[in-house]
Protein backbone atom coordinates (compact mmCIF):
# COMPACT_ATOMS: atom_id res chain seq x y z
CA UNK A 1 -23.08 -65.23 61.91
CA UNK A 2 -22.81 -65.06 65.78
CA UNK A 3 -25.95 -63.54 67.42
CA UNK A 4 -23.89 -60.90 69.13
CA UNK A 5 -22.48 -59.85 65.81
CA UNK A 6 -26.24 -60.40 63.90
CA UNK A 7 -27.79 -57.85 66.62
CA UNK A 8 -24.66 -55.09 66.59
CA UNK A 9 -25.53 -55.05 62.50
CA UNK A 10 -29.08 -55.35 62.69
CA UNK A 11 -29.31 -52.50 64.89
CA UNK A 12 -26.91 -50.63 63.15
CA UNK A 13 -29.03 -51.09 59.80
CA UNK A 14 -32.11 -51.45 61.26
CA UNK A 15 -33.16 -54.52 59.93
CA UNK A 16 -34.19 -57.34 62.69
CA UNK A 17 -35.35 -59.51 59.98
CA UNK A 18 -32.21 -61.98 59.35
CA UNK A 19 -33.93 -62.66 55.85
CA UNK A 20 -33.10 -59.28 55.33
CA UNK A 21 -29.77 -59.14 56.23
CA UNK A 22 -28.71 -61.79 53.88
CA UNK A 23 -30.91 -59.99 51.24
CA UNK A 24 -28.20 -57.28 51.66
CA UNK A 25 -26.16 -59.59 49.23
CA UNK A 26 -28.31 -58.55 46.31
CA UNK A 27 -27.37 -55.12 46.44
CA UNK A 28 -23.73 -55.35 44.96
CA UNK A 29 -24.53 -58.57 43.33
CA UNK A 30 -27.13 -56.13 40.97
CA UNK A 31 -24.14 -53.99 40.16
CA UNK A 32 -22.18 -56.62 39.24
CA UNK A 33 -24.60 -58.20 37.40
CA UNK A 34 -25.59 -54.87 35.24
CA UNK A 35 -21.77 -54.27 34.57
CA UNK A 36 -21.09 -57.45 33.53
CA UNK A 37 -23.60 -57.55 31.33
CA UNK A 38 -25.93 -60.36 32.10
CA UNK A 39 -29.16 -61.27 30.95
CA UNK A 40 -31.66 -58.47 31.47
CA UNK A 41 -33.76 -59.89 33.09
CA UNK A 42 -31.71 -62.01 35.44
CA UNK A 43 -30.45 -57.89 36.37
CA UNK A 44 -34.23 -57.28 36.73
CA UNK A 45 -34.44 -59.85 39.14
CA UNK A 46 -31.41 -59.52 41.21
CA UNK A 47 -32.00 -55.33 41.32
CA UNK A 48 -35.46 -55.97 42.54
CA UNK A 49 -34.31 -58.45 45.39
CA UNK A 50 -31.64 -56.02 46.44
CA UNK A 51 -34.83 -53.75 46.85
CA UNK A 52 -36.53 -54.67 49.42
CA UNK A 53 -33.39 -54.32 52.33
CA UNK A 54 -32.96 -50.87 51.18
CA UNK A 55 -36.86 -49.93 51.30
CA UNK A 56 -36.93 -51.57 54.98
CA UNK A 57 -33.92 -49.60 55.81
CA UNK A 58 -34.97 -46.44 54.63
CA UNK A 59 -38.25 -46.60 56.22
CA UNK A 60 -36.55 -47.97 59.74
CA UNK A 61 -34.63 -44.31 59.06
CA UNK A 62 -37.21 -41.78 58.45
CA UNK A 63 -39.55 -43.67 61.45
CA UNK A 64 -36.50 -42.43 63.89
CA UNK A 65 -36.40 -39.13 62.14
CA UNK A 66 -39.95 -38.54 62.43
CA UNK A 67 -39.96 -39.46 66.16
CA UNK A 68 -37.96 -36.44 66.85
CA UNK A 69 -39.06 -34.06 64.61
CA UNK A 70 -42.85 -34.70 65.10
CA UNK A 71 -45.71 -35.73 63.09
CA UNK A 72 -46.07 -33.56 60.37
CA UNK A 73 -42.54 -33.12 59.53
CA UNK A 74 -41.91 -36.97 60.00
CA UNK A 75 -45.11 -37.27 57.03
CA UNK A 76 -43.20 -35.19 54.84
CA UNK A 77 -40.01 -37.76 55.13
CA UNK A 78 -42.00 -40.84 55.02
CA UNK A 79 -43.75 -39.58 52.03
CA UNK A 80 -40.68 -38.27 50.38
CA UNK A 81 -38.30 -40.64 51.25
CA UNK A 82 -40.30 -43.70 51.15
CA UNK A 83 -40.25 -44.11 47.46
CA UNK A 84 -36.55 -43.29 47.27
CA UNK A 85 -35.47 -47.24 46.57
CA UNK A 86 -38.52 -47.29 43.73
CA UNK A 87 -37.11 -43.78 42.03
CA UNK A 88 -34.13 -45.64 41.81
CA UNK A 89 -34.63 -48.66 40.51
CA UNK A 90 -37.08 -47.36 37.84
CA UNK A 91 -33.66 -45.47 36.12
């Protein structure tokens, strides 16, 4: 990917990690993987891969948030929010 194009998504997602980027893949590749019907397992794996993006995104989002709302409200997203990716996956 051009670097242009790499910094419009990364800020966009708020990921500055290109590891992460690329771990974006993961995310529909779970889906396709449970509706397929693969291996268990090989699911497990892939799900729990596609994870970690999401978690960093989600916690790039509520640090924002909480920057304008102030501390104690921001707390109350972080905690909240920040196990959003791990409710998920756990169903």
């Amino acid at each position: 990917m051009e670097n242009s194009t790499r910094s419009k998504i990364s800020s966009l997602l708020g990921i500055d990690n290109p590891l992460l980027l690329w771990m974006l893949w993961f995310v529909p590749l779970s889906f396709l993987a449970k509706g397929r019907g693969f291996d268990p397992l090989l699911v497990f794996l892939v799900s729990g891969l596609a994870i970690v993006p999401l978690a960093a995104m989600i916690a790039h989002a509520t640090e924002n948030i909480a920057v304008s709302v102030g501390p104690a409200l921001g707390g109350l997203l972080n905690a909240t929010f920040g196990n959003a990716t791990d409710n998920n996956y756990s169903q």
